[in-house]
Structure formats: structure tokens, C-alpha cells
Protein backbone atom coordinates (compact mmCIF):
# COMPACT_ATOMS: atom_id res chain seq x y z
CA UNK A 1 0.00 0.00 0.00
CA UNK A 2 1.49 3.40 -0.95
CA UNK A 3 1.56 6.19 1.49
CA UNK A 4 0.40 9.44 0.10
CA UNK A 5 2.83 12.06 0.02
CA UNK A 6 2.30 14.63 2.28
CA UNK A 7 2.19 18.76 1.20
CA UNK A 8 5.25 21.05 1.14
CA UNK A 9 5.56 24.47 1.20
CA UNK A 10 6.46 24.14 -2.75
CA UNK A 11 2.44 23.16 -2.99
CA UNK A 12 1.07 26.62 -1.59
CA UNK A 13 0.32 29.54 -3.87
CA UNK A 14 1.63 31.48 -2.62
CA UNK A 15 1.75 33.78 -5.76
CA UNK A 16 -1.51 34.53 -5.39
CA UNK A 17 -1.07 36.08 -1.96
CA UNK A 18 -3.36 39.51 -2.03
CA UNK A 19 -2.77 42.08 0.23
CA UNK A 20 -5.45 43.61 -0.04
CA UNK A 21 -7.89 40.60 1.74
CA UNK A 22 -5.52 40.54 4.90
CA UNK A 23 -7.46 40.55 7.94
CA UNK A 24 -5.85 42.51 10.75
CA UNK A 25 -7.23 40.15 13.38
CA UNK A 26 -6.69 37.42 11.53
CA UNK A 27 -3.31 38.40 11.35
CA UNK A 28 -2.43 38.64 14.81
CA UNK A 29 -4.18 35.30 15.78
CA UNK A 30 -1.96 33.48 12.59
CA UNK A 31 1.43 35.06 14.40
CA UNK A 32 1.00 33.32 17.47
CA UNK A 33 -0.41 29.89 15.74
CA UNK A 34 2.61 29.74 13.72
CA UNK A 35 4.96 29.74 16.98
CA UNK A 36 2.96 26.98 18.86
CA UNK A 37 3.18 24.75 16.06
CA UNK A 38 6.77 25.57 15.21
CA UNK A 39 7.38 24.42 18.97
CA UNK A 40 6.43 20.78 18.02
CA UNK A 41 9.70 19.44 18.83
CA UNK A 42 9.03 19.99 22.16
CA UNK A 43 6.00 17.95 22.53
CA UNK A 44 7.60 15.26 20.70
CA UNK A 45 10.14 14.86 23.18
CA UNK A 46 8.08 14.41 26.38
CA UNK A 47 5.75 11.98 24.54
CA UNK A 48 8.59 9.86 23.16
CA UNK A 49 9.71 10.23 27.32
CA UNK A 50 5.97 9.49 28.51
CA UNK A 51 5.73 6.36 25.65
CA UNK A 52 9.56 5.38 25.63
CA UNK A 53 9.02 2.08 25.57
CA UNK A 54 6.59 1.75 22.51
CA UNK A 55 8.20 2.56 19.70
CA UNK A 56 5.51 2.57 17.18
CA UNK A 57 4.15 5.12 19.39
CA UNK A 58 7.61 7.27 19.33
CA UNK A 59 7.91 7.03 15.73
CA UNK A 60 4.14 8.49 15.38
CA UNK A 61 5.21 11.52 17.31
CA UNK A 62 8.28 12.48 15.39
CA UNK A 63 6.45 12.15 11.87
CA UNK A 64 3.71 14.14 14.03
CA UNK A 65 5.75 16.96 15.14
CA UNK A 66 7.32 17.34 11.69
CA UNK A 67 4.77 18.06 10.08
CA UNK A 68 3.44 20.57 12.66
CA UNK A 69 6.55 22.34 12.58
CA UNK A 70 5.64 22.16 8.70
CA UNK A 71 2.66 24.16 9.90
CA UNK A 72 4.40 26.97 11.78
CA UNK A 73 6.75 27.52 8.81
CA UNK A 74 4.14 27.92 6.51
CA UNK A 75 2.23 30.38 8.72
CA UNK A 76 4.87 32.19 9.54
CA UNK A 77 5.82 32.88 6.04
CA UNK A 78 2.56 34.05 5.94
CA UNK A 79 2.64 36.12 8.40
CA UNK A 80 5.95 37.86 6.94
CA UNK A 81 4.25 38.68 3.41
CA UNK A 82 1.40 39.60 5.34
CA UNK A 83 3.53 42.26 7.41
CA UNK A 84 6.95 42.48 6.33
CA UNK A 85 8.18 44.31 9.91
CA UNK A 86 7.39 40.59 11.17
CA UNK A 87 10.50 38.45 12.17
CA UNK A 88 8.89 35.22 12.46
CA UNK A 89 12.72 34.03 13.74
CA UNK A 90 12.93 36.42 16.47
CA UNK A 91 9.14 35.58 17.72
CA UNK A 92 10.09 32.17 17.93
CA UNK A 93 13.20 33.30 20.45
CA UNK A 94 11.02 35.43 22.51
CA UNK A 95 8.28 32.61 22.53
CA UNK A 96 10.80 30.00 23.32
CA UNK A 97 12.06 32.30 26.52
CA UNK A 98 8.51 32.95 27.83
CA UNK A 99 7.24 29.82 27.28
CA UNK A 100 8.69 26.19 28.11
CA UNK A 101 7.47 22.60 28.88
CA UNK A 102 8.87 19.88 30.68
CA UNK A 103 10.68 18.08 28.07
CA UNK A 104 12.12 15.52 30.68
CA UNK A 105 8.94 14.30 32.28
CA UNK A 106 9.08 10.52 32.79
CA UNK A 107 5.46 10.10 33.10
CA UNK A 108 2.15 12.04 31.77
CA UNK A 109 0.86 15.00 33.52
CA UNK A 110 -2.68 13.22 32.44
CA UNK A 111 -2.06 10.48 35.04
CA UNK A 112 -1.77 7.95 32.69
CA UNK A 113 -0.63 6.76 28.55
CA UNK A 114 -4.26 6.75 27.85
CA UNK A 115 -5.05 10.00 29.67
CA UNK A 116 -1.93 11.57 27.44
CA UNK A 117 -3.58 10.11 24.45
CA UNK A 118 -7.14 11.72 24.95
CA UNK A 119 -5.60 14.86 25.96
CA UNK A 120 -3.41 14.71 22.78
CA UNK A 121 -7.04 13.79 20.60
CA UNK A 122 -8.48 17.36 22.09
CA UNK A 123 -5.57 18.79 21.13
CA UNK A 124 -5.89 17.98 17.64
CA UNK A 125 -10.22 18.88 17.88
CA UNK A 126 -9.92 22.04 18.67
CA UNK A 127 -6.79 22.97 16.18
CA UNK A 128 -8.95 20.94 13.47
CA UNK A 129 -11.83 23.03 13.77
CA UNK A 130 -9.90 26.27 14.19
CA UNK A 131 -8.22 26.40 11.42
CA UNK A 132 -11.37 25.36 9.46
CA UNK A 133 -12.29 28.54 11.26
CA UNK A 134 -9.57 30.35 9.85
CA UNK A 135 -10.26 29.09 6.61
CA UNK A 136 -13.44 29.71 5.78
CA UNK A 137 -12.98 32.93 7.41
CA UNK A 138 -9.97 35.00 5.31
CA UNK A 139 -10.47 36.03 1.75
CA UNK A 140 -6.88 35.68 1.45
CA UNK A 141 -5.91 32.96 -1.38
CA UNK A 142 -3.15 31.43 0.41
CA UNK A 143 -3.96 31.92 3.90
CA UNK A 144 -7.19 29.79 3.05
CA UNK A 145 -4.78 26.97 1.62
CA UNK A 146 -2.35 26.89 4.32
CA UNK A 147 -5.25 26.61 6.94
CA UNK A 148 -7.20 24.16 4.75
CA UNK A 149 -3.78 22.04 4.65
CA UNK A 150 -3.43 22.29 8.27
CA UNK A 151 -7.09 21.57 9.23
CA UNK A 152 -6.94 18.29 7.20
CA UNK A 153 -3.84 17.11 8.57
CA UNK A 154 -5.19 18.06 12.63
CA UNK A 155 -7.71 15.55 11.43
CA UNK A 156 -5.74 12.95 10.13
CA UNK A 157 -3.43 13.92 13.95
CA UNK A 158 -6.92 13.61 15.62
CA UNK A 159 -7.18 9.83 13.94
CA UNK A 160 -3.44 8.74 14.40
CA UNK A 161 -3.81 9.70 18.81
CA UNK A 162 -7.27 8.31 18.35
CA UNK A 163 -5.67 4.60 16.76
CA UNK A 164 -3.37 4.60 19.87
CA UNK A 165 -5.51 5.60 22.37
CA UNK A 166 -7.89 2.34 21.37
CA UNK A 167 -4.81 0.19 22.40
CA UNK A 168 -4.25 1.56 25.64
CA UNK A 169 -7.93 2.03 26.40
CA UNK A 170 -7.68 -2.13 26.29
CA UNK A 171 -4.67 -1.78 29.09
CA UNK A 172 -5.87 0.63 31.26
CA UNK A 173 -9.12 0.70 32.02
CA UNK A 174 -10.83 3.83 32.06
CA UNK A 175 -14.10 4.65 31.79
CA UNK A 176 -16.23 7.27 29.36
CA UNK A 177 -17.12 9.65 32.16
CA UNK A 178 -13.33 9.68 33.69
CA UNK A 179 -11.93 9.97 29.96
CA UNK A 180 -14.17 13.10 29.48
CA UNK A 181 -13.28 14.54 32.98
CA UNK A 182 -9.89 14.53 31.45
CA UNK A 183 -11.00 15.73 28.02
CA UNK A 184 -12.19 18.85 29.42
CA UNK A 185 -9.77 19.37 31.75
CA UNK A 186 -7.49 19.87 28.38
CA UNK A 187 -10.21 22.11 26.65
CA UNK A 188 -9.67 24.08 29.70
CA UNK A 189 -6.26 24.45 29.22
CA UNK A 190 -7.16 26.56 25.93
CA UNK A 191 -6.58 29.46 28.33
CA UNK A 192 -3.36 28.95 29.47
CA UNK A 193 0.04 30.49 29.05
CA UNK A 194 1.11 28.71 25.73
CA UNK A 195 -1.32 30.76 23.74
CA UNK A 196 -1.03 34.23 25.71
CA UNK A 197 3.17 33.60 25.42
CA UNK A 198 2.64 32.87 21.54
CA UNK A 199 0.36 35.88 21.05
CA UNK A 200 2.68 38.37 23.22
CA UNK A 201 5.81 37.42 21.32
CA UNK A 202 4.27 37.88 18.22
CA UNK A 203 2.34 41.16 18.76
CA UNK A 204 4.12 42.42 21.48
CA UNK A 205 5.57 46.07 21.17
CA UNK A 206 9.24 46.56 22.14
CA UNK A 207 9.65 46.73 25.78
CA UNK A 208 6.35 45.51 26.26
CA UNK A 209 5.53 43.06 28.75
CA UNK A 210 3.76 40.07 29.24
CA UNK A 211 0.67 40.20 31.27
CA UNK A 212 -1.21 36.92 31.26
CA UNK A 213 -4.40 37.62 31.55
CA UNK A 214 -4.40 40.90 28.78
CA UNK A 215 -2.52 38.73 26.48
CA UNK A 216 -4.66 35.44 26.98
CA UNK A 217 -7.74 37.93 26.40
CA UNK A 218 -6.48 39.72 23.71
CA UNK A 219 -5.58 36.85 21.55
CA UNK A 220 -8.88 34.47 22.84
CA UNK A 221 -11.40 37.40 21.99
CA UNK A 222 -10.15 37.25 18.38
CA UNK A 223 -10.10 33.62 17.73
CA UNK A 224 -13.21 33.17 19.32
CA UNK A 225 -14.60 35.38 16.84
CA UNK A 226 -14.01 33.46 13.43
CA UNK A 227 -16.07 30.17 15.15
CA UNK A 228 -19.38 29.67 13.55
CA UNK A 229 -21.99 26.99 15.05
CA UNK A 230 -20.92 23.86 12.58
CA UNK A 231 -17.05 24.34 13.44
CA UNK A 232 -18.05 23.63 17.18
CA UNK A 233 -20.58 20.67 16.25
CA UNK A 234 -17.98 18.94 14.31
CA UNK A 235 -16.05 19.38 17.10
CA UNK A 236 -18.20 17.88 20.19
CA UNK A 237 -18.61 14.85 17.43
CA UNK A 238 -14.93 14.38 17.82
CA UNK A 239 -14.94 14.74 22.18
CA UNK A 240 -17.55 12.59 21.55
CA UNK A 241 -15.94 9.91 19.77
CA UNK A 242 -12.51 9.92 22.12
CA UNK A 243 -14.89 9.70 25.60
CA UNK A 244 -16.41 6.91 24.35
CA UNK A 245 -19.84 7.99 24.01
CA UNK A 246 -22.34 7.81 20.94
CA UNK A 247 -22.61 10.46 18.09
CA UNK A 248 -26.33 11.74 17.06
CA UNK A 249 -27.90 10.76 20.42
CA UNK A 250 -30.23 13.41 22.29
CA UNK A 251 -27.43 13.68 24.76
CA UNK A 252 -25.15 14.75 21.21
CA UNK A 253 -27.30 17.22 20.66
CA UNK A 254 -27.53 18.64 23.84
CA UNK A 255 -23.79 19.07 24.19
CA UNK A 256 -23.66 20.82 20.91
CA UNK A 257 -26.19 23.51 21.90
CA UNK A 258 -24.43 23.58 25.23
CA UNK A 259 -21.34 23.98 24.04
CA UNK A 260 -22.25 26.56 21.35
CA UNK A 261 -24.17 28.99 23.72
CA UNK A 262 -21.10 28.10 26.75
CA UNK A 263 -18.58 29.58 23.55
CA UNK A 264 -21.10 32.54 23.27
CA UNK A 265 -20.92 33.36 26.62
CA UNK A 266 -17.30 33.23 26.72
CA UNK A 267 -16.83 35.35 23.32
CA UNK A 268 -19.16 37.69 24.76
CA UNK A 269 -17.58 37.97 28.23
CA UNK A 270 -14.39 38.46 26.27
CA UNK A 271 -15.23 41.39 23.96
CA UNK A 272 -16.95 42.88 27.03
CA UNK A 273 -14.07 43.03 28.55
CA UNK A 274 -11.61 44.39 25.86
CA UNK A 275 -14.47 47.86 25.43
């Protein structure tokens, strides 16, 4: 069976690149994406730590990281035609000083390989359906081909943690409601520092510095903004699906109104608080 060749940079139009449909917001949100998936290498190395014994496992998480480092290349030469004052090189430094992750952990932070995995499965859910987001979004030509590259791949991510995650769902025993406690527990995590780092050493003027909880805001308010209703349904589908519970049940449909009006809320909140 032949493996299909994955995209390169050499695939992306990028001579059709139009200045004129750059989004400002979009922009600034693209910046800081491009530095979090640059930072791939990173992640790689604690899960080849966490899973250093299964080597199937450790090879899955350096083609992984590759190509997500793929991503942040491709964004970030975005992001330089886009504004060419932007140093995507120098954003990675002051990302890489702000920001780091325990490279050396021996064990998951999830309590467990199968807690990583379903962590690692939300991971790739919410990038999936933001940069579908993105995409259907900008009116840019190759910003909508990058993110349309990158949206199909967090999917094909999303089915590769997913593969592993069945094998050590039949060593460890853990049950649907546990494996969603930890699933949201990750979703929560949206908020964190990696994002408000990425977005402050993007956007951040000289000599600024980094305040969490502006920067967290000031990135979240604009990505929350390019979500429309069937980005986040696709997405519950997919929490779904890793927890362990049935698709197009009353209880599906719940959770996707839920979860809608609970990202309303939160978008609201958000701008509410920027004015």
C-alpha cells in the first residue's frame, strides 16, 4: 500500500497572496499559531519520554511533530508577506524564553498513557476546527490553503492519537465519564500560558511586557470570533468519539447547543471586557 505524500511548502500559492484581503485580526491570531506549532519538537520529546518504551508510538510523534513544525513555517511565512516588519525568527526566540514545557517528564501529567492520548485527541479537535475557522474565514488565497492544509492534517493527527488511544484504552481501564473529565480538563487548558506567550511574542511592542491575563484575552477574543456553530458541532462529534460515548444521540445534541451557547458566553464575556 502506498503512502500518500504529504504537502510542502512548494504546494502553496503562494503567488496569489493579495494584500489587499488581509485581515488585521486574523493576522495577529496566525502570528501566534505559527509559533505553537513551530514548537512541536518539544512535545515530541516528552511523549517519546511518557511512551519510551513503545516505539511505534515514538515514531508516530516524530512524523507528528514534523509536520506541525511544517505548519508553523508555513504560517509564519505568511505572516511575513502579510507584514513584512514581522520576524517570524525572532518571535520564535522570545516565545521559546517565555514559554517552556517539561521536556524531561518521565510520566504524563494526564495520570496515565491513555489520559496523554485523549488529551493529545483534544488537542488535535480544537486545532482541526480552528483552522477550518480560519479558513473559511480569510479572503486571502493562500492563507485559506495553508489553513485548509493544516485543518486536514489536525484531522488525520486527531485519527493517528485516536488509533493509539484504542490500544491503551484495552490496558488501562478507564471509563467514558473519567476519559471526558480529562477531556475537558485539556479544553480548559485553551486558556493557558502557551497561547497568551505565543500571542505576546508575536504582537508584542518593544519593551512591552507580558501580562497573562491581557494577552490570553487579547488573543482568545479574536479567535473566538471566526467560530461559527458547525465548526463547534464537528467538534463535540470528535470529544464525543474519544470519551467513548455515541454520536447523534439526544445527549449529542444537547452538548452541541451547550457547548455553542457556553462559547457565546465566553466570546461575549471576552469582547466585554476588551471595550
Amino acid at each position: 500500500m502506498t503512502t500518500a505524500k504529504h504537502w510542502t511548502l512548494e504546494d502553496i500559492p503562494w503567488d496569489r497572496f493579495d494584500r489587499s484581503q488581509v485581515d488585521a485580526d486574523l493576522l495577529k491570531v496566525v502570528k501566534a499559531a505559527a509559533l505553537v506549532e513551530y514548537n512541536a519538537n518539544d512535545y515530541a520529546a516528552y511523549l517519546c519520554n511518557v511512551f519510551h518504551d513503545d516505539d511505534d508510538f515514538r515514531d508516530a510523534s516524530i512524523g507528528w511533530a514534523e509536520e506541525e513544525v511544517q505548519h508553523g513555517t508555513a504560517l509564519g511565512r505568511w505572516a511575513m508577506l502579510a507584514d513584512p516588519d514581522f520576524n517570524f525568527e525572532d518571535a520564535v526566540r522570545r516565545f521559546r524564553q517565555s514559554y517552556k514545557i517539561d521536556v524531561q517528564a518521565a510520566a504524563s501529567t494526564r495520570g496515565s498513557r491513555a489520559g496523554e492520548l485523549i488529551a493529545r485527541c483534544m488537542v488535535e479537535t480544537g486545532t482541526s476546527s480552528y483552522y477550518t475557522a480560519l479558513a473559511d474565514a480569510s479572503d486571502e488565497p493562500v492563507l485559506k490553503a495553508v489553513c485548509q492544509r493544516i485543518a486536514a492534517d489536525e484531522l488525520r493527527h486527531y485519527k493517528l492519537f485516536y488509533t493509539h488511544l484504542k490500544t491503551y484504552l484495552g490496558r488501562e481501564k478507564i471509563g467514558a465519564f473519567r476519559r471526558l473529565r480529562i477531556a475537558l480538563g485539556r479544553i480548559a487548558e485553551t486558556e493557558d500560558d502557551e497561547l497568551a506567550c505565543a500571542y505576546y511574542a508575536a504582537n508584542g511592542a518593544p519593551g512591552e511586557a507580558y501580562v497573562h491575563a491581557r494577552h490570553s484575552r487579547e488573543y482568545m477574543r479574536r479567535a473566538y470570533g471566526f467560530y461559527r456553530p458547525y465548526h463547534l458541532d464537528r467538534a463535540v462529534g470528535m470529544i464525543f468519539k474519544a470519551c467513548g460515548f455515541r454520536p447523534r444521540t439526544f445527549l449529542f445534541r444537547i452538548a452541541q447547543i451547550l457547548a455553542w451557547r457556553l462559547f457565546q458566553r465566553r466570546a461575549h464575556s471576552l469582547q466585554k471586557a476588551a471595550a
